[in-house]
C-alpha atoms as a PDB file:
ATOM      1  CA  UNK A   1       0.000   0.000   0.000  1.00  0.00           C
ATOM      2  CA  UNK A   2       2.622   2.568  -1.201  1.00  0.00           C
ATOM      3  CA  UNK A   3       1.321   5.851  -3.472  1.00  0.00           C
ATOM      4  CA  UNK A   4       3.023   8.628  -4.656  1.00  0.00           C
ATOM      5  CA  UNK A   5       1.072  11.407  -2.183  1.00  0.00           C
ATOM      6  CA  UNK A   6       1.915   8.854   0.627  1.00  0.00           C
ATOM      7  CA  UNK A   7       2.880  11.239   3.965  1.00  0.00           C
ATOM      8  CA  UNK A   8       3.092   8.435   6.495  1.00  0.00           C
ATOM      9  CA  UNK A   9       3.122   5.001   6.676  1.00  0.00           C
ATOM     10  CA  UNK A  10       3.516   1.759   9.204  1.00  0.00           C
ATOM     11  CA  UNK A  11       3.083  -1.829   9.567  1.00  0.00           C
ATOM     12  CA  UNK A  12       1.888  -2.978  12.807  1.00  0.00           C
ATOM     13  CA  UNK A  13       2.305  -6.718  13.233  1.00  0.00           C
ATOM     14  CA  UNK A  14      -0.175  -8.462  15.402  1.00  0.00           C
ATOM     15  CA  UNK A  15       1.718 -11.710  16.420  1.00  0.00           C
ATOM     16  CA  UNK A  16      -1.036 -13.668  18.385  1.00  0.00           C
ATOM     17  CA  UNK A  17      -2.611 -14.187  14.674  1.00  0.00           C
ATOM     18  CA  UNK A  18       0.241 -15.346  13.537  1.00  0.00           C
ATOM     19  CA  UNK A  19       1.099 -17.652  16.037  1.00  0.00           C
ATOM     20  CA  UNK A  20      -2.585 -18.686  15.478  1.00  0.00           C
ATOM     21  CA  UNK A  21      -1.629 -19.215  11.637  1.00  0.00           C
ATOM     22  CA  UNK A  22       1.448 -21.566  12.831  1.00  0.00           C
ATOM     23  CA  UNK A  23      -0.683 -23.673  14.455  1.00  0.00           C
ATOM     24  CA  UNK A  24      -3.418 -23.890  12.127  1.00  0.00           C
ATOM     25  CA  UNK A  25      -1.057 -24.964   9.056  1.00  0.00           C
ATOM     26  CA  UNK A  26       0.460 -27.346  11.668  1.00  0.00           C
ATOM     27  CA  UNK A  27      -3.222 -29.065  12.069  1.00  0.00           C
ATOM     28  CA  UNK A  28      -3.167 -28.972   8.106  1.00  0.00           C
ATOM     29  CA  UNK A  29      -0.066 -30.523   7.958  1.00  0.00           C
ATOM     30  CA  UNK A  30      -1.098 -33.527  10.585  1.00  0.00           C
ATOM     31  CA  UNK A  31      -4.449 -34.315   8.620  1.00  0.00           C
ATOM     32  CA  UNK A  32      -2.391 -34.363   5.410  1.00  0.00           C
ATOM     33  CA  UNK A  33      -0.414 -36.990   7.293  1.00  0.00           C
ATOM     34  CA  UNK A  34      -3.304 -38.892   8.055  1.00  0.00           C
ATOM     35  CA  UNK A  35      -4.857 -39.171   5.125  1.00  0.00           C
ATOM     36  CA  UNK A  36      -1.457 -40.579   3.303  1.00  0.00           C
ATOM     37  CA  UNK A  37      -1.580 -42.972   6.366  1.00  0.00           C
ATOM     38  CA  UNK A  38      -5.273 -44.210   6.015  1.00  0.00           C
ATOM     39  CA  UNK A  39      -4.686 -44.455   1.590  1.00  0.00           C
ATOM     40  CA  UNK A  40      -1.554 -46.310   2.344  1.00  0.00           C
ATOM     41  CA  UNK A  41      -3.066 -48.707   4.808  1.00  0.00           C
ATOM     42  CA  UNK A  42      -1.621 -48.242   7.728  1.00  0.00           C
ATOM     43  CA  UNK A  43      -3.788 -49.968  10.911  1.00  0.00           C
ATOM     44  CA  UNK A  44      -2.955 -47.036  12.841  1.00  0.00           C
ATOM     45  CA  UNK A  45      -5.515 -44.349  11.786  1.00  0.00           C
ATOM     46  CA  UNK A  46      -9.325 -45.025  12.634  1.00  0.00           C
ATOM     47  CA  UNK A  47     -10.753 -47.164   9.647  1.00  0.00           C
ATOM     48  CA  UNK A  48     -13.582 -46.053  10.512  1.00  0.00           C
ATOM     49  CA  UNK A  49     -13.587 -42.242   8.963  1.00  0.00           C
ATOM     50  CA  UNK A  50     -13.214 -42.117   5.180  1.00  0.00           C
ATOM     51  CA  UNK A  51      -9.921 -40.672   4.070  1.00  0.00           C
ATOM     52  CA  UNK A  52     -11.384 -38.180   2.765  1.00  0.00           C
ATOM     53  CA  UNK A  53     -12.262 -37.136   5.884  1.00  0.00           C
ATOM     54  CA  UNK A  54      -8.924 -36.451   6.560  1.00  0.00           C
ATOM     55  CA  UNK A  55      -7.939 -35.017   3.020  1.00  0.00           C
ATOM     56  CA  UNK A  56     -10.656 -32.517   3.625  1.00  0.00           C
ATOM     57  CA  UNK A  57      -9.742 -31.491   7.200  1.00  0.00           C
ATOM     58  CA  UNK A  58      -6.541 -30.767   5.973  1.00  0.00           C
ATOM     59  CA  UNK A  59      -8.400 -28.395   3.060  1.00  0.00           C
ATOM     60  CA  UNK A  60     -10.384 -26.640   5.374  1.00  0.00           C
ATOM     61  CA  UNK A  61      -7.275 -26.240   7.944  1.00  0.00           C
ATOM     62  CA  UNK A  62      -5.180 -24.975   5.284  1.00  0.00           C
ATOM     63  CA  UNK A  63      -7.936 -22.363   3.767  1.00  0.00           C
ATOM     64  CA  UNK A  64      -8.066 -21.101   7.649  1.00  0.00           C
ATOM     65  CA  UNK A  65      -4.103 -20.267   8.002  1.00  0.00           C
ATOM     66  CA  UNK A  66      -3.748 -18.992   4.670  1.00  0.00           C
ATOM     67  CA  UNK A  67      -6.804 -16.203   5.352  1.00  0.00           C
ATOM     68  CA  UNK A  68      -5.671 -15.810   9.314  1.00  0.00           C
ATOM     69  CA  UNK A  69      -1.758 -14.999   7.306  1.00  0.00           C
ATOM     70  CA  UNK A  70      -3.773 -11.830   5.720  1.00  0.00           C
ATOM     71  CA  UNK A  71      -4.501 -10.726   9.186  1.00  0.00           C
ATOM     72  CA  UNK A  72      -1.204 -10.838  11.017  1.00  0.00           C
ATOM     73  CA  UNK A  73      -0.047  -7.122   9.709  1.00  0.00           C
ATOM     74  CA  UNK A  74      -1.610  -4.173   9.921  1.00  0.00           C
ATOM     75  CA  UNK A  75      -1.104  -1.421   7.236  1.00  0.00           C
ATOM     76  CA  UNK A  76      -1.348   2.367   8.031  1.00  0.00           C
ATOM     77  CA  UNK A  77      -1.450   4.853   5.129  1.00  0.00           C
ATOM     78  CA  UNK A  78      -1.470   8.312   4.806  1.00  0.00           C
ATOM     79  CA  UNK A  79      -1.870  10.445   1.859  1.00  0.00           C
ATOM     80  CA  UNK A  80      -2.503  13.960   1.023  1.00  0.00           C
ATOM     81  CA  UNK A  81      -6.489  12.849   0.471  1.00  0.00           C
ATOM     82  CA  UNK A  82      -6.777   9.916   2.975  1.00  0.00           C
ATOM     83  CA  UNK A  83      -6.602   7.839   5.701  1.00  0.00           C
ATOM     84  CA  UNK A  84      -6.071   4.164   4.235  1.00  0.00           C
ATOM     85  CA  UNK A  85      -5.763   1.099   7.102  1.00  0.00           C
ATOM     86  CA  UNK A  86      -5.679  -2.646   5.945  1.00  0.00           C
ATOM     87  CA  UNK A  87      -5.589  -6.221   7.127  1.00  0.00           C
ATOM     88  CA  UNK A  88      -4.465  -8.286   4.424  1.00  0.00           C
ATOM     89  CA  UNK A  89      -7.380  -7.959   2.025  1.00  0.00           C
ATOM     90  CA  UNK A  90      -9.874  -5.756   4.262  1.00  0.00           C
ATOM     91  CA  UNK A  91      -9.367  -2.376   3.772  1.00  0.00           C
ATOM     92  CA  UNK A  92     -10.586   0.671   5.136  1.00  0.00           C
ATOM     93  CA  UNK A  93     -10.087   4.428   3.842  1.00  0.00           C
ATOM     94  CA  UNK A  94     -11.646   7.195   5.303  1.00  0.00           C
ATOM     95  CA  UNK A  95     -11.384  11.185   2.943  1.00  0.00           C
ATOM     96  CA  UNK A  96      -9.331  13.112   4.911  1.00  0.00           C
ATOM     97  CA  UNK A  97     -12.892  15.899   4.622  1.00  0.00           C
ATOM     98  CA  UNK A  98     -14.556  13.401   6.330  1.00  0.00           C
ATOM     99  CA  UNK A  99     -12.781  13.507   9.485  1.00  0.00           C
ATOM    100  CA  UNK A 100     -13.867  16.063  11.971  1.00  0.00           C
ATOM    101  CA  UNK A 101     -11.274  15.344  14.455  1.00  0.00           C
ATOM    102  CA  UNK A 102      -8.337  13.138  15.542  1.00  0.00           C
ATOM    103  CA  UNK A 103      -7.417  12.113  18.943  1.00  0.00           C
ATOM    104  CA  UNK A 104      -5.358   9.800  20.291  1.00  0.00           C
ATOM    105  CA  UNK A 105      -7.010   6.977  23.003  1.00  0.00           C
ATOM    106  CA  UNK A 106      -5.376   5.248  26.212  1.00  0.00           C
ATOM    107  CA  UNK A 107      -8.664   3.041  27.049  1.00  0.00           C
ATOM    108  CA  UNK A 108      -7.853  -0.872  26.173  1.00  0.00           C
ATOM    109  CA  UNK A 109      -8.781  -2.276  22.752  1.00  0.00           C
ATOM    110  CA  UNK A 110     -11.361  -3.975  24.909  1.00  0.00           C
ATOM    111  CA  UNK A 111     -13.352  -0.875  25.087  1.00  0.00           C
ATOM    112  CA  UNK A 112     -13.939  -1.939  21.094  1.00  0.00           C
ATOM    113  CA  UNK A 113     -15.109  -5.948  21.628  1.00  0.00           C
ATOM    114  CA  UNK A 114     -11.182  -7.393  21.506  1.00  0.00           C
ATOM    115  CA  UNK A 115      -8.171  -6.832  18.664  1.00  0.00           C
ATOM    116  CA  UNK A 116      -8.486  -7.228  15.034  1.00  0.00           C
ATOM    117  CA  UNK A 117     -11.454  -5.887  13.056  1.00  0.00           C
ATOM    118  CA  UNK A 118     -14.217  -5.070  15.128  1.00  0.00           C
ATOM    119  CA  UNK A 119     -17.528  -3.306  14.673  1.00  0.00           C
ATOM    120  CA  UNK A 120     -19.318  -1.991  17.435  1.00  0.00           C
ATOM    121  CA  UNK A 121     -22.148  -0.157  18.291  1.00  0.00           C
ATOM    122  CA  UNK A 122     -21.489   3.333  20.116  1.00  0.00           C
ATOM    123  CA  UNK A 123     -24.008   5.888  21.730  1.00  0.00           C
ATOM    124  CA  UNK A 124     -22.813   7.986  18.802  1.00  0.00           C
ATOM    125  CA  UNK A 125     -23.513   5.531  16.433  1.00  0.00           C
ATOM    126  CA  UNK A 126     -21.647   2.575  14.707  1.00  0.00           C
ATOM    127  CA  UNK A 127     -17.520   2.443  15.659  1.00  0.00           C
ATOM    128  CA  UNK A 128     -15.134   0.309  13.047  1.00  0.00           C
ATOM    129  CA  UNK A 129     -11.933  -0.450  14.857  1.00  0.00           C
ATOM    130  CA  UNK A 130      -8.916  -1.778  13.555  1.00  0.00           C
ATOM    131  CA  UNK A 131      -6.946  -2.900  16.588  1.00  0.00           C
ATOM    132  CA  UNK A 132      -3.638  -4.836  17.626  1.00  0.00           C
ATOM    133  CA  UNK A 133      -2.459  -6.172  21.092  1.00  0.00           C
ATOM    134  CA  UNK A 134       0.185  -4.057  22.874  1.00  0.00           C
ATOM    135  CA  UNK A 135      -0.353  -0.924  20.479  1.00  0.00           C
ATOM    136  CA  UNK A 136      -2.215   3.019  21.221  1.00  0.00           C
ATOM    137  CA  UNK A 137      -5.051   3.428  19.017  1.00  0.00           C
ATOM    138  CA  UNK A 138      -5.789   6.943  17.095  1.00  0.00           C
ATOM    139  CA  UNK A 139      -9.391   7.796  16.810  1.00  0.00           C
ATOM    140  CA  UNK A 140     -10.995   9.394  13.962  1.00  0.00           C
ATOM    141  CA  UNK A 141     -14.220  11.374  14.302  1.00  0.00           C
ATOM    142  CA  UNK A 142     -15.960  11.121  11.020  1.00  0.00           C
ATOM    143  CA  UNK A 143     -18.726  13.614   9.628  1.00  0.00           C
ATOM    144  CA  UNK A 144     -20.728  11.917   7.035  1.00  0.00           C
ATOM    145  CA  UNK A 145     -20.466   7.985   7.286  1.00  0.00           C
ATOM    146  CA  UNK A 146     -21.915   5.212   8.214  1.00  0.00           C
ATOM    147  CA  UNK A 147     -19.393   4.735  10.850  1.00  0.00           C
ATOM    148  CA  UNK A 148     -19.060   7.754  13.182  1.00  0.00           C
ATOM    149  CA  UNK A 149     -15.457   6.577  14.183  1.00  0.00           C
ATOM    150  CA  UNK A 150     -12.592   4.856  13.416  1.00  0.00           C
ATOM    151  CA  UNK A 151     -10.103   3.644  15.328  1.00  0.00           C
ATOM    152  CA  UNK A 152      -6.662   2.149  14.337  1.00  0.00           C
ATOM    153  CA  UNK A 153      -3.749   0.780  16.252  1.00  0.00           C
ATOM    154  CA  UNK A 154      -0.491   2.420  15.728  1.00  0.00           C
ATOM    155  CA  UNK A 155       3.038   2.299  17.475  1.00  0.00           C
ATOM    156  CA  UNK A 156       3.578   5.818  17.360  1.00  0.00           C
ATOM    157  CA  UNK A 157      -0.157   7.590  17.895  1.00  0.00           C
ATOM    158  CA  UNK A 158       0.939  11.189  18.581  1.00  0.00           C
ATOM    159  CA  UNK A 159       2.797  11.180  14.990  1.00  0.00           C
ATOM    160  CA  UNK A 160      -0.244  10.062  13.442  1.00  0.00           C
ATOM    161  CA  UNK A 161      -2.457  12.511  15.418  1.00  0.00           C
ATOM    162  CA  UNK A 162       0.118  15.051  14.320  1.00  0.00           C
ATOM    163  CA  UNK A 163       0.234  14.796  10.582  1.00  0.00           C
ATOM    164  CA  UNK A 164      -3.434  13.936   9.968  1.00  0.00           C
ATOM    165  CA  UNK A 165      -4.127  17.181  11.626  1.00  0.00           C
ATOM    166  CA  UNK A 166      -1.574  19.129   9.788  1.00  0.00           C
ATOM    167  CA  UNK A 167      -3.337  18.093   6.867  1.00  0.00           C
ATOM    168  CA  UNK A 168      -6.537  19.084   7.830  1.00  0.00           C
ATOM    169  CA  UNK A 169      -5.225  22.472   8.898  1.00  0.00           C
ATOM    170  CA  UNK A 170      -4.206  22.374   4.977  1.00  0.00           C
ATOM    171  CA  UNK A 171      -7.517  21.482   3.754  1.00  0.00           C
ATOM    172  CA  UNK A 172      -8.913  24.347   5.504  1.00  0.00           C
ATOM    173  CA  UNK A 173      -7.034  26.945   4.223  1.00  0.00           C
END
């Protein structure tokens, strides 16, 4: 997620997903070994289950740590225009003239329903957060959206804060 007008940028790894990921290809991996044992005839593996069973399981396992891979960085983007945040293929970008306001926020990602994408519902309204364990989140007040925030994880919030602000200071003018 590089452009030309790009003013900032980070890549927050959330590591619980990936660990997460390890162990779900490891799963894969012992199906797959399975299934060559029950096709090869080894009396070890329950004769009961087909092998495909086994061959599918290891599909399915697979499918999960390949998708849960997408999720194990966090992207941060910002351009002269936007805010741009992504998990692997799930992205978010938010006009930099729709945000009213940008704050920094201590409360724990908890406060949002956990870490990773998470949609909650506010007294404002609906809240999209993108969040990662062990990082400060930025908050983005939105004017015309269906979300009326978004918040984003971020190793260095007051930076963020900082330059989305300048640039709304520039949009004003």
């Amino acid at each position: 997620m590089r452009y030309y007008d790009e003013i900032y940028s980070e890549v927050v790894p959330f590591k619980f997903v990936k660990y997460i990921t390890f162990a779900e290809g490891g799963l894969g991996i012992i199906f797959l070994i399975m299934y060559i044992m029950q096709i090869s005839g080894n009396p070890g593996i329950d004769e009961e289950l087909p092998s495909y069973f086994f061959l599918i399981m290891a599909a399915i396992m697979f499918t999960i740590a390949v998708l849960l891979f997408n999720m194990t960085r966090l992207k941060l983007g910002i351009t002269t225009g936007a805010v741009m945040a992504s998990f692997g293929l799930i992205k978010f970008e938010v006009p930099l003239g729709n945000v009213a306001d940008a704050y920094t926020d201590e409360r724990s990602s908890l406060k949002y329903g956990g870490w990773g994408i998470r949609l909650t519902k506010a007294k404002e309204g609906w809240l999209l957060a993108y969040t990662s364990i062990g990082f400060k989140r930025v908050v983005l007040e939105l004017k015309e959206h269906k979300y009326k925030r978004f918040v984003f994880s971020t190793a260095h919030p007051d930076e963020v804060v900082n330059v989305i602000n300048q640039q709304l200071k520039r949009g004003k003018l």
